[in-house]
PDB file of N, CA and C in Angstrom:
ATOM      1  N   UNK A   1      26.469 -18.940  16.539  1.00  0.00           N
ATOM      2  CA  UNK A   1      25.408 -18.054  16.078  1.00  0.00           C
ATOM      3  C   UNK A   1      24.985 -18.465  14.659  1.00  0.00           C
ATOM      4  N   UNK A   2      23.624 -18.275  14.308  1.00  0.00           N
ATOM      5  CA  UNK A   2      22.961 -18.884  12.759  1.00  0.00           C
ATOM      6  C   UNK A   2      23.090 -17.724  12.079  1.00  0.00           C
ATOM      7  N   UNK A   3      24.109 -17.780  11.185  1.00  0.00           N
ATOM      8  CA  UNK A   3      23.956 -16.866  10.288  1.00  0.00           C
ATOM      9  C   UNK A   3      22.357 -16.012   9.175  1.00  0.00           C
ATOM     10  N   UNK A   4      22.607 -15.060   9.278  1.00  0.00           N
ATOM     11  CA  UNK A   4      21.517 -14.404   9.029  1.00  0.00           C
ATOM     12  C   UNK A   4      20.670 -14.637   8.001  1.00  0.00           C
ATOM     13  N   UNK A   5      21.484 -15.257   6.741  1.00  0.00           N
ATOM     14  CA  UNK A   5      20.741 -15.922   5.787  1.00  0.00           C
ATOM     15  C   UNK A   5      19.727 -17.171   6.403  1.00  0.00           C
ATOM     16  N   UNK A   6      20.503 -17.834   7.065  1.00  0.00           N
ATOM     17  CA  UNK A   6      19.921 -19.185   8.058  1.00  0.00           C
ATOM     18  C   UNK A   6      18.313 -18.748   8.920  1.00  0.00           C
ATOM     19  N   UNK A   7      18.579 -17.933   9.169  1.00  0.00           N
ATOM     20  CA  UNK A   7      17.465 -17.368  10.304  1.00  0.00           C
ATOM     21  C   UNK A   7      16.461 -16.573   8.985  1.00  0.00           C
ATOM     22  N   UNK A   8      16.686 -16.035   7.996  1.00  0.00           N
ATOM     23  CA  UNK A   8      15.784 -15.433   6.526  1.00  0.00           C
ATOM     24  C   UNK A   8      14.877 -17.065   6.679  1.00  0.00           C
ATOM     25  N   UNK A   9      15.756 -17.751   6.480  1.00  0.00           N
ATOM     26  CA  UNK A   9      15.499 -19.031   5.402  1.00  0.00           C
ATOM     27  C   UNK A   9      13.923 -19.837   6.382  1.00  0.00           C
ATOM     28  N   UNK A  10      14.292 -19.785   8.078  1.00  0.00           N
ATOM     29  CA  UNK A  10      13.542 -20.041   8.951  1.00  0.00           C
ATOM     30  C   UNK A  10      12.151 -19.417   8.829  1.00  0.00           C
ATOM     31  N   UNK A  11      12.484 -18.212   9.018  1.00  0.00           N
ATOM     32  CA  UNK A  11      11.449 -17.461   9.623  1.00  0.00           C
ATOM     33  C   UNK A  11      10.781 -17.541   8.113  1.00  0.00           C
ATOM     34  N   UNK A  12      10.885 -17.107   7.357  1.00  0.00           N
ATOM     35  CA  UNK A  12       9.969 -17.570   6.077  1.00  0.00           C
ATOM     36  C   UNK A  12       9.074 -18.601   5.889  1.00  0.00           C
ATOM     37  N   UNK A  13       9.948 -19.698   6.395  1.00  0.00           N
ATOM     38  CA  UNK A  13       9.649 -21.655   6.249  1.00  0.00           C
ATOM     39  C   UNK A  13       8.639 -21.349   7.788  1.00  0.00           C
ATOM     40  N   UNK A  14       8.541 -20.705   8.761  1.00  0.00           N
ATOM     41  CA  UNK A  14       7.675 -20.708   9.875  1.00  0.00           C
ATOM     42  C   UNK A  14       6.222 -19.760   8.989  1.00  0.00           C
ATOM     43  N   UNK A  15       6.754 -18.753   8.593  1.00  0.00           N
ATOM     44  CA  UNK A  15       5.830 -18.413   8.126  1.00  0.00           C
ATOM     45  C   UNK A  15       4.719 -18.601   7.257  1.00  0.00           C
ATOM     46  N   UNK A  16       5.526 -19.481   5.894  1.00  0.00           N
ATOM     47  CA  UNK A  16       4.862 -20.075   5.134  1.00  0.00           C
ATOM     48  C   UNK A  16       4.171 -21.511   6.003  1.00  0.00           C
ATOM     49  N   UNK A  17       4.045 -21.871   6.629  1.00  0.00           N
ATOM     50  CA  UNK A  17       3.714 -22.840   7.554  1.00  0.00           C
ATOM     51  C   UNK A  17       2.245 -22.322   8.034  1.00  0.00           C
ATOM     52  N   UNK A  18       2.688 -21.240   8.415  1.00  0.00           N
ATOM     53  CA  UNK A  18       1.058 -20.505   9.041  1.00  0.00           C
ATOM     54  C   UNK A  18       0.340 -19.699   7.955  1.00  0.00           C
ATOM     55  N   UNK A  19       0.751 -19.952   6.766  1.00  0.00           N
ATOM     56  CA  UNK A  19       0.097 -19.381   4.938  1.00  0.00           C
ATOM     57  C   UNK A  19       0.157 -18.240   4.990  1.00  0.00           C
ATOM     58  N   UNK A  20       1.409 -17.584   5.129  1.00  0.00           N
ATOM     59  CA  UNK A  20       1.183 -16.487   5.483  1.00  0.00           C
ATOM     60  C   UNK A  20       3.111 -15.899   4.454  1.00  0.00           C
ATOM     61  N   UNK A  21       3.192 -15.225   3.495  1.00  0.00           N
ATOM     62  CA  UNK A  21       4.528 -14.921   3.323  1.00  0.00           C
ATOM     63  C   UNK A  21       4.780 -13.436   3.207  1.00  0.00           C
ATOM     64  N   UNK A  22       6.062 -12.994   2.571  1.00  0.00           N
ATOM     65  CA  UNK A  22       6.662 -11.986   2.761  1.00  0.00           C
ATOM     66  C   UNK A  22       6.145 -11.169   2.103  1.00  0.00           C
ATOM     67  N   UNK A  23       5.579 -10.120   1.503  1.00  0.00           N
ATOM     68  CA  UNK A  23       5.917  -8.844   0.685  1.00  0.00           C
ATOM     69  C   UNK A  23       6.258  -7.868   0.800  1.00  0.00           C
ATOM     70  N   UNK A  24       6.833  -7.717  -0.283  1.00  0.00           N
ATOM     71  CA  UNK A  24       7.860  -5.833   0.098  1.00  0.00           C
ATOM     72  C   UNK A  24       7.503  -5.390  -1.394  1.00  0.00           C
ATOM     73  N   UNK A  25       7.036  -3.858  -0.650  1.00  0.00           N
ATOM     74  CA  UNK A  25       6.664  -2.801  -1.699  1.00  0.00           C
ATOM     75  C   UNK A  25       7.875  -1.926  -1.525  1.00  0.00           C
ATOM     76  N   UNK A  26       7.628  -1.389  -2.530  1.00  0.00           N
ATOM     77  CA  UNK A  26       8.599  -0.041  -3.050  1.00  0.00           C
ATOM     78  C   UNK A  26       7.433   1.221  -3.474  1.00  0.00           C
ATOM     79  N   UNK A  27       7.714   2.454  -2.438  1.00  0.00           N
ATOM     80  CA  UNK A  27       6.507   3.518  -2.474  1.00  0.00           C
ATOM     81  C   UNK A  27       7.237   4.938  -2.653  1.00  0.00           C
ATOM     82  N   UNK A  28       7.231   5.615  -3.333  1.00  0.00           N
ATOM     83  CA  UNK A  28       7.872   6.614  -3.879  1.00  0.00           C
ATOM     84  C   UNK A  28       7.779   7.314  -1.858  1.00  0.00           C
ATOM     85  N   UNK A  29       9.007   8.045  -1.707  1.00  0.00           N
ATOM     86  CA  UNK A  29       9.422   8.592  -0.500  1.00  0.00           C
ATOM     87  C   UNK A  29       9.105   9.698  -0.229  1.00  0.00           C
ATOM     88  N   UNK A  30       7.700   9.935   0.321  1.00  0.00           N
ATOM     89  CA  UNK A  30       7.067  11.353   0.696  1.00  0.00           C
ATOM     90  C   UNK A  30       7.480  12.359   1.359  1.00  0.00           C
ATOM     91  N   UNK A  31       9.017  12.367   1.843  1.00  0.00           N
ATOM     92  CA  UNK A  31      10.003  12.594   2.858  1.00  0.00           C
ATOM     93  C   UNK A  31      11.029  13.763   1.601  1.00  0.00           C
ATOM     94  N   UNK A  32      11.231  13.023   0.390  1.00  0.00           N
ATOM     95  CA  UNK A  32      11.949  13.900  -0.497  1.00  0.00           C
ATOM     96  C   UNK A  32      10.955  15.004  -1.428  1.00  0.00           C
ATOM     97  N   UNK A  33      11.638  15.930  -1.401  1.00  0.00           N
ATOM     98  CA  UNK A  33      11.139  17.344  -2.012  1.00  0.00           C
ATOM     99  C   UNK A  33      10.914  17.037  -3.108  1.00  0.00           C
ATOM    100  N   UNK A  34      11.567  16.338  -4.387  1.00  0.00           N
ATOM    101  CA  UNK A  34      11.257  15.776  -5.699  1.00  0.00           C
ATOM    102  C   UNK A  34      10.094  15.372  -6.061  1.00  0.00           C
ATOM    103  N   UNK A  35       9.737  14.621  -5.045  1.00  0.00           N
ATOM    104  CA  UNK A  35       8.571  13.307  -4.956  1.00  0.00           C
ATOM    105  C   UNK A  35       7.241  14.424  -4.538  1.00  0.00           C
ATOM    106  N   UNK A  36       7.586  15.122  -3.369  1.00  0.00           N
ATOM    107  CA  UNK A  36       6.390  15.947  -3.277  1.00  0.00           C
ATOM    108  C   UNK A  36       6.175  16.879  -3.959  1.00  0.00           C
ATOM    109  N   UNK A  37       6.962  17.507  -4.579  1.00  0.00           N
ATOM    110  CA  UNK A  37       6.712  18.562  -5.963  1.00  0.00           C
ATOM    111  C   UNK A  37       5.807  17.983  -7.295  1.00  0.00           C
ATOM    112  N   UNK A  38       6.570  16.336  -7.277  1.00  0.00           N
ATOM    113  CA  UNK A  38       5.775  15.528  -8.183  1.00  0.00           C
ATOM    114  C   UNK A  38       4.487  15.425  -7.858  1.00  0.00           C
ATOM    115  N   UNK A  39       4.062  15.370  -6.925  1.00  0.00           N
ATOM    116  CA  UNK A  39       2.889  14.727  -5.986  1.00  0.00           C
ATOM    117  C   UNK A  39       1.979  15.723  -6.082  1.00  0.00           C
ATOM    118  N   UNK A  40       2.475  17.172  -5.899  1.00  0.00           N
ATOM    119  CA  UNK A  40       1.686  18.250  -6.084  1.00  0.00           C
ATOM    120  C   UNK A  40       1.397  18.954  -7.421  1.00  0.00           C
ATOM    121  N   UNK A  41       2.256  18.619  -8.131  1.00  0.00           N
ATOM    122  CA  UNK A  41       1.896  18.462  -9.754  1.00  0.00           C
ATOM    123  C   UNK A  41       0.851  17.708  -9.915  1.00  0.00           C
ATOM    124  N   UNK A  42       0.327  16.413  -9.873  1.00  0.00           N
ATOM    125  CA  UNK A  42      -0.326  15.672  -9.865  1.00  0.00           C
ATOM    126  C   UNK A  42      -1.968  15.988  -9.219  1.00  0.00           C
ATOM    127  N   UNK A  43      -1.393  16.352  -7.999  1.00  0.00           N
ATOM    128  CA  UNK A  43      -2.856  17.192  -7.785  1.00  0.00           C
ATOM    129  C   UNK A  43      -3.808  18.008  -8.174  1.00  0.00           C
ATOM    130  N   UNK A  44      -2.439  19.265  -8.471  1.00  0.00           N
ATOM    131  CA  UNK A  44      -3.142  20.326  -8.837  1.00  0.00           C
ATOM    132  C   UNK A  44      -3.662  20.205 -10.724  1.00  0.00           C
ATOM    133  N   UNK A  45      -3.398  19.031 -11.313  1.00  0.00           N
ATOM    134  CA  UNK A  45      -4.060  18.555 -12.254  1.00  0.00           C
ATOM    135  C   UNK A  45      -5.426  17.437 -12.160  1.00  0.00           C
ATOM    136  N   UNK A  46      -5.616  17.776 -10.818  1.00  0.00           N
ATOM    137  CA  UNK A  46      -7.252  16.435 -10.758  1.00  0.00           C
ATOM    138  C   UNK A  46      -8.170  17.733 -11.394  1.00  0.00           C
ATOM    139  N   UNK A  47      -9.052  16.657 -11.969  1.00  0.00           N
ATOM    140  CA  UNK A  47     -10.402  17.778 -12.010  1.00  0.00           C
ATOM    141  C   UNK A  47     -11.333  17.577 -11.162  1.00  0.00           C
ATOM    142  N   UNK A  48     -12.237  18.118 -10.244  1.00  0.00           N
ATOM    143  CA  UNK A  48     -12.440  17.917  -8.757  1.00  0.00           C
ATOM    144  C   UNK A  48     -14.124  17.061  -9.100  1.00  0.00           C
ATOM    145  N   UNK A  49     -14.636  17.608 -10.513  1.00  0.00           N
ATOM    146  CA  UNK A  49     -16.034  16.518 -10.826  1.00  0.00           C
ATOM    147  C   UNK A  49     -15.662  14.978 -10.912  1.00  0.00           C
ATOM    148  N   UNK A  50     -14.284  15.131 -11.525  1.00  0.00           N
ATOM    149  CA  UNK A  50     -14.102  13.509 -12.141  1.00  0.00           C
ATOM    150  C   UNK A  50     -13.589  12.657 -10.740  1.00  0.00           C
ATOM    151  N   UNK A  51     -13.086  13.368  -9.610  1.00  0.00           N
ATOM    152  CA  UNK A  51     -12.733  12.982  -8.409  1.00  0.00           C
ATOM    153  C   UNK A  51     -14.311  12.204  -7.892  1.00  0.00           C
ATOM    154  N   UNK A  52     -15.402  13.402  -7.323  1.00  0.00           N
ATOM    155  CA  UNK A  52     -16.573  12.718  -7.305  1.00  0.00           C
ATOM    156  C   UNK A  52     -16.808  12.133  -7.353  1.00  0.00           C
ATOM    157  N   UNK A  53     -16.716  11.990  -9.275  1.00  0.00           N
ATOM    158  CA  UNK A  53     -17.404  10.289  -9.459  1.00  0.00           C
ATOM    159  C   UNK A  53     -16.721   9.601  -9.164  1.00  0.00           C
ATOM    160  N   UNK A  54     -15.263   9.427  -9.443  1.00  0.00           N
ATOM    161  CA  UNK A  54     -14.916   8.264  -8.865  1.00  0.00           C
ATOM    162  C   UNK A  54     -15.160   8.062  -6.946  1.00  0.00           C
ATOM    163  N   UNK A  55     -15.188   9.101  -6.464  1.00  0.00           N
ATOM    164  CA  UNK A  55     -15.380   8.533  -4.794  1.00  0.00           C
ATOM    165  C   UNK A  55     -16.968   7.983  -4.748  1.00  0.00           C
ATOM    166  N   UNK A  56     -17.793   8.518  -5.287  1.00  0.00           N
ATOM    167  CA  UNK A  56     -19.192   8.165  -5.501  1.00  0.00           C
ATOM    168  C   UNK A  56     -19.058   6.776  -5.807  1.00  0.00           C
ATOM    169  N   UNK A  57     -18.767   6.673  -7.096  1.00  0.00           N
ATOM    170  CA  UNK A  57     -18.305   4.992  -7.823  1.00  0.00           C
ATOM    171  C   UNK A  57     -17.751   4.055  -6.209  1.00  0.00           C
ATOM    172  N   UNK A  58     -16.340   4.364  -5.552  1.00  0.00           N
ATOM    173  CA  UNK A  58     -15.865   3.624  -4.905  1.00  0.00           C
ATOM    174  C   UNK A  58     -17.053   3.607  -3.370  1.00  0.00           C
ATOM    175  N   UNK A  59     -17.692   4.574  -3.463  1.00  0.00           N
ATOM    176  CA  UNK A  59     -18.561   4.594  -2.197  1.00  0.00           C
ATOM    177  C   UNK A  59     -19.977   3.548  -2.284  1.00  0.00           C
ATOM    178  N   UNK A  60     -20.082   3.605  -3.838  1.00  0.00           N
ATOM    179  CA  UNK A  60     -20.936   2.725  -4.556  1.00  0.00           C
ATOM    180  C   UNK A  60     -20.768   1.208  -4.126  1.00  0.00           C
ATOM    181  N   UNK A  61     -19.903   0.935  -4.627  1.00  0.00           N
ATOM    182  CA  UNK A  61     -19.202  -0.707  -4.599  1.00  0.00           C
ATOM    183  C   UNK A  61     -18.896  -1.122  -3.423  1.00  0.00           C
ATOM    184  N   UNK A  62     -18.421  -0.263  -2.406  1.00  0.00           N
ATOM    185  CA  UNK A  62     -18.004  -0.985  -1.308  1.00  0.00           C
ATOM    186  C   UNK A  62     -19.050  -1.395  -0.167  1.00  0.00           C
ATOM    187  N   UNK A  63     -18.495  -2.650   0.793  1.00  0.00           N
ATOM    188  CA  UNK A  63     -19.646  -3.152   1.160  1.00  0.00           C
ATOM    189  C   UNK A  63     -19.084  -2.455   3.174  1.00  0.00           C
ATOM    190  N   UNK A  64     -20.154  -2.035   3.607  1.00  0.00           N
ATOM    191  CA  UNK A  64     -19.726  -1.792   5.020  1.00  0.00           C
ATOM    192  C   UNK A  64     -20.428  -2.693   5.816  1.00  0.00           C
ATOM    193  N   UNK A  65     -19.713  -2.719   7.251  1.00  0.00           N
ATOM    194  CA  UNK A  65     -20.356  -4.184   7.849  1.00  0.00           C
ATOM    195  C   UNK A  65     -20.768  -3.012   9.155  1.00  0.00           C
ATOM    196  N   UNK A  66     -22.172  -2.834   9.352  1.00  0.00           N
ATOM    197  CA  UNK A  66     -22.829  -1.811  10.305  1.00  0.00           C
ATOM    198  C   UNK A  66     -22.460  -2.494  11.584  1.00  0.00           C
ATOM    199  N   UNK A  67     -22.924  -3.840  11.784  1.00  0.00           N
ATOM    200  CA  UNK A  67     -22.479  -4.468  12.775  1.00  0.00           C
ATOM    201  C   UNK A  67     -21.256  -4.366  13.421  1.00  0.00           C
ATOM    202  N   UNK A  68     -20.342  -3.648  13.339  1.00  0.00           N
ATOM    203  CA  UNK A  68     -18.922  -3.453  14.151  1.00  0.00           C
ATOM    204  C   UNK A  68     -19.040  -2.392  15.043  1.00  0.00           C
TER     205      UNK A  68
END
């Protein structure tokens, strides 16, 4: 059997082959009560005009392809 480092080392080297590699994020865990207390702190401090503009702004810039 190929040890598991052996088979990391592969599948990477296959991957990078097809330009394509790994990333791993780290995303705060929406699952713990901490994080969503934080989360809702955070909210209940938006101010709902300055939200607007920014969705306006991002609705601005982005390009949609009608054709799909």
């Amino acid at each position: 059997m190929v040890p598991p480092a052996e088979r990391m080392r592969k599948m990477r080297a296959r991957r990078r082959a097809l330009g394509v590699r790994e990333l791993r994020l780290v995303v705060p865990d929406a699952r713990s009560k901490t994080v969503r207390r934080r989360i809702a702190r955070q909210v209940a401090r938006l101010k709902p005009a300055s939200e607007r503009d920014a969705l306006a702004w991002i609705e601005a810039v982005s390009e949609f392809d009608e054709a799909r």
